[in-house]
C-alpha atoms as a PDB file:
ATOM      1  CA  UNK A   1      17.694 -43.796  26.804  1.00  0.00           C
ATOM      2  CA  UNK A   2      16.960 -46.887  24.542  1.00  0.00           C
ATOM      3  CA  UNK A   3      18.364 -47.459  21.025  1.00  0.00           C
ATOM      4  CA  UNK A   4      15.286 -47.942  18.234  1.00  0.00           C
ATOM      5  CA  UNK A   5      16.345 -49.855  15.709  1.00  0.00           C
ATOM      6  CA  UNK A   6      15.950 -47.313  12.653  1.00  0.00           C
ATOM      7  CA  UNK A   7      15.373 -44.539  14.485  1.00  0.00           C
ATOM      8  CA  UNK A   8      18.568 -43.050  12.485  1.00  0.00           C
ATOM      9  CA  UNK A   9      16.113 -42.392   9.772  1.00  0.00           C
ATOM     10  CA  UNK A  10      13.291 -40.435  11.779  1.00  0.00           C
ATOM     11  CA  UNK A  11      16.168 -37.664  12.136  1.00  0.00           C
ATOM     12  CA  UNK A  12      16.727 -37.696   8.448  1.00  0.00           C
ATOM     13  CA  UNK A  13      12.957 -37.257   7.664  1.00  0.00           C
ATOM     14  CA  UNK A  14      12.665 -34.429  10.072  1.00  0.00           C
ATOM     15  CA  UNK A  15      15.622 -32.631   8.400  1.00  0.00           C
ATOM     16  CA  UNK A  16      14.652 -33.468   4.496  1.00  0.00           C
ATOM     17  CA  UNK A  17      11.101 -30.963   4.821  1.00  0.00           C
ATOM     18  CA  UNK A  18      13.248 -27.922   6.003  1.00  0.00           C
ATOM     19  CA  UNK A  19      15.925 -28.313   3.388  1.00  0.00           C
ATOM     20  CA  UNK A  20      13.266 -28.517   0.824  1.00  0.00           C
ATOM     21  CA  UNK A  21      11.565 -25.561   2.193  1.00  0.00           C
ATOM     22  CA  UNK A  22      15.012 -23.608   2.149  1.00  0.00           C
ATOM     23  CA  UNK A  23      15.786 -25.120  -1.621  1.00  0.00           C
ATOM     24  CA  UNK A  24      12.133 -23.470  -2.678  1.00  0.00           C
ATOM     25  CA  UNK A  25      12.341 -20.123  -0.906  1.00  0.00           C
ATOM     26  CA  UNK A  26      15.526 -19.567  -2.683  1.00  0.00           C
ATOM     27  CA  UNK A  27      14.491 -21.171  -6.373  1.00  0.00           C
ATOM     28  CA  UNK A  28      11.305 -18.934  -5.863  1.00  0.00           C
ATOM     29  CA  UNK A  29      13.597 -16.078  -4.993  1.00  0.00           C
ATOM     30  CA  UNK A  30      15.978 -16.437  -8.254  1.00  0.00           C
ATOM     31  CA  UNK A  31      13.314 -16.403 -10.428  1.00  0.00           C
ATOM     32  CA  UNK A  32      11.561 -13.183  -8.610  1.00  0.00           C
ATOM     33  CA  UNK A  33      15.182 -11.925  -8.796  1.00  0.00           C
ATOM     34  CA  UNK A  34      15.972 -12.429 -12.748  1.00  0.00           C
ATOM     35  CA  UNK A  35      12.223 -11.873 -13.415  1.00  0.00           C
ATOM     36  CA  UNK A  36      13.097  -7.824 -11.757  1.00  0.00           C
ATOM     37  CA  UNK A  37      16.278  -7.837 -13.856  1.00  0.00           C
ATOM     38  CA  UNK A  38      14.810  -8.608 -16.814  1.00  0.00           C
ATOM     39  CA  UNK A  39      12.207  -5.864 -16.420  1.00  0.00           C
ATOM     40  CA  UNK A  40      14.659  -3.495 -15.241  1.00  0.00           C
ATOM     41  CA  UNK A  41      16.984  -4.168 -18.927  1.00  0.00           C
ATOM     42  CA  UNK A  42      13.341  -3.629 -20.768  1.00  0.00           C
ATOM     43  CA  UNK A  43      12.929   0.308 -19.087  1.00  0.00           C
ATOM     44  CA  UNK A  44      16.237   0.707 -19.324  1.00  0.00           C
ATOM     45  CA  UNK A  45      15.990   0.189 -22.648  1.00  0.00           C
ATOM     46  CA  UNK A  46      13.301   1.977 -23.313  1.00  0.00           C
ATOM     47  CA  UNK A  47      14.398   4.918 -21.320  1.00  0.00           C
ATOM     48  CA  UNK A  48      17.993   4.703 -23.736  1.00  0.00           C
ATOM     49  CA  UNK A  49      15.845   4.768 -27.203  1.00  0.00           C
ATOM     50  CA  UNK A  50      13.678   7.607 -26.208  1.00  0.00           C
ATOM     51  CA  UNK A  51      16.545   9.965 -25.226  1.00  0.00           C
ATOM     52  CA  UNK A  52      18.030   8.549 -28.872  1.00  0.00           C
ATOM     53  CA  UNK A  53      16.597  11.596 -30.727  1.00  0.00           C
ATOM     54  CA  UNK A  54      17.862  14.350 -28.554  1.00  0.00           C
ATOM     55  CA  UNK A  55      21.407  12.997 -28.602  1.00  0.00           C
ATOM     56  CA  UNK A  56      21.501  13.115 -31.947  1.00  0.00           C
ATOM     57  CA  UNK A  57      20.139  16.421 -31.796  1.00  0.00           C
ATOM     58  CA  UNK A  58      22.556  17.622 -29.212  1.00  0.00           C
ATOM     59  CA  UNK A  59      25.651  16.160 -31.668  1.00  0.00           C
ATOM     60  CA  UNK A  60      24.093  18.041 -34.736  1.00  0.00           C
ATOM     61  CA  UNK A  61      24.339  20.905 -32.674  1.00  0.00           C
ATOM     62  CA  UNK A  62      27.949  20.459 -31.572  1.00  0.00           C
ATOM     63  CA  UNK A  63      28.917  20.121 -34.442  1.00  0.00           C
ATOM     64  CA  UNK A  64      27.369  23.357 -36.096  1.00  0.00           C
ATOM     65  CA  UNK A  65      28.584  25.132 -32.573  1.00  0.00           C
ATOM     66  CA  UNK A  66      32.371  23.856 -33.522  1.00  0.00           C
ATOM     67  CA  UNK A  67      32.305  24.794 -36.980  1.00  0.00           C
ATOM     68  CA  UNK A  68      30.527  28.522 -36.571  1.00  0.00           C
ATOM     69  CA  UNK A  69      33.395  28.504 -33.502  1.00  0.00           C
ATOM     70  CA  UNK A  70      36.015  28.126 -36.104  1.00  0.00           C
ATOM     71  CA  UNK A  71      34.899  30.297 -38.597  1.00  0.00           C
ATOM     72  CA  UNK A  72      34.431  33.165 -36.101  1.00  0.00           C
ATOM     73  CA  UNK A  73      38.202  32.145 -35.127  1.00  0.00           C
ATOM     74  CA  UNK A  74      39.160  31.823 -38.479  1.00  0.00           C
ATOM     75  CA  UNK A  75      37.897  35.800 -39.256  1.00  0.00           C
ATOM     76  CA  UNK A  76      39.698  36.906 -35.897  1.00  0.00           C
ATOM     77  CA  UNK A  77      42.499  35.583 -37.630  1.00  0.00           C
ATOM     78  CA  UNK A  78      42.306  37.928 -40.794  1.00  0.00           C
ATOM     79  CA  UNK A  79      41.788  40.744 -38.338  1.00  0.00           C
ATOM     80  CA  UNK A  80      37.772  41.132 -38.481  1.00  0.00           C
ATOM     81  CA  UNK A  81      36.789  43.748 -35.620  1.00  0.00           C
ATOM     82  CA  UNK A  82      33.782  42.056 -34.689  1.00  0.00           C
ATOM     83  CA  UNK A  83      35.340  38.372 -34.658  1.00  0.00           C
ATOM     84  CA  UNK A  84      37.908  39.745 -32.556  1.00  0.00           C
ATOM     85  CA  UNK A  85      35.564  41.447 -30.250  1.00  0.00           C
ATOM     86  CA  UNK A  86      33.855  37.814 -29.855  1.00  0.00           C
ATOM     87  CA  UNK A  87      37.100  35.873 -29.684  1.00  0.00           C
ATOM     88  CA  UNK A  88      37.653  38.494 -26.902  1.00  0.00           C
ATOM     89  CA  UNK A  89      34.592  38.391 -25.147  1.00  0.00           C
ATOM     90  CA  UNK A  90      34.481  34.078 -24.934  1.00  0.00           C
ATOM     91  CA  UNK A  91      37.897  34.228 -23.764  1.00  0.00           C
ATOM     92  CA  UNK A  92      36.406  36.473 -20.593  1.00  0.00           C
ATOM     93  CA  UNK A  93      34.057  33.943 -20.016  1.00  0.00           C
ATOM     94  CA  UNK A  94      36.521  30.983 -20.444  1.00  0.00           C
ATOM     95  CA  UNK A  95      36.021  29.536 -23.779  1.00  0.00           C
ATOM     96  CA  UNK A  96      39.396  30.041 -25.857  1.00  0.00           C
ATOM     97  CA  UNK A  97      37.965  29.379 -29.696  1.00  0.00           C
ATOM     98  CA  UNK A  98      39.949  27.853 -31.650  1.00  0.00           C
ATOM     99  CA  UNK A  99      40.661  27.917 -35.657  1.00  0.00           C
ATOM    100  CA  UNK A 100      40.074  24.725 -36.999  1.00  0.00           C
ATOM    101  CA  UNK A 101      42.677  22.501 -38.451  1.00  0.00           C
ATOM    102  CA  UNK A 102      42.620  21.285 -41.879  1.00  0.00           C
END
């Protein structure tokens, strides 16, 4: 074996193209990464203001569900027949209705 004067810096040379090959692959893979991401938000968005319309239809419906609920409750509780005979029947099937408060 025989020392080279400056061979030191050979060994760096050799190890400075890998390292730079390494540092690329993963700046190259960042930007594929947030590149997806960002996609991914945009359909996801998308996705959220299509379904906007039915959810609003869905609480519209709730809501006139809950309040023809009550008033059906609310005639049980004057002793209608049939509103008692409903009241009766939901209860068989696990929905207790409920008179509203006020």
């Amino acid at each position: 074996m025989t020392f080279r004067p400056g061979g030191s810096s050979r060994g760096s040379e050799g190890l400075s193209l890998p390292l730079l090959l390494v540092i690329a692959a993963l700046f190259v893979l960042m930007a594929f990464e947030t590149g997806q991401a960002i996609h991914d938000h945009s359909a996801l968005d998308d996705v959220i203001r299509a379904q906007q319309p039915s959810v609003e239809q869905a609480t519209k419906l709730r809501q006139q569900l809950q309040n023809l609920a009550g008033k059906t409750a609310e005639l049980a509780a004057a002793g209608d027949t049939g509103a008692k005979s409903v009241v009766d029947q939901m209860k068989a099937q696990g929905v207790t209705l409920a008179v509203p408060k006020k």
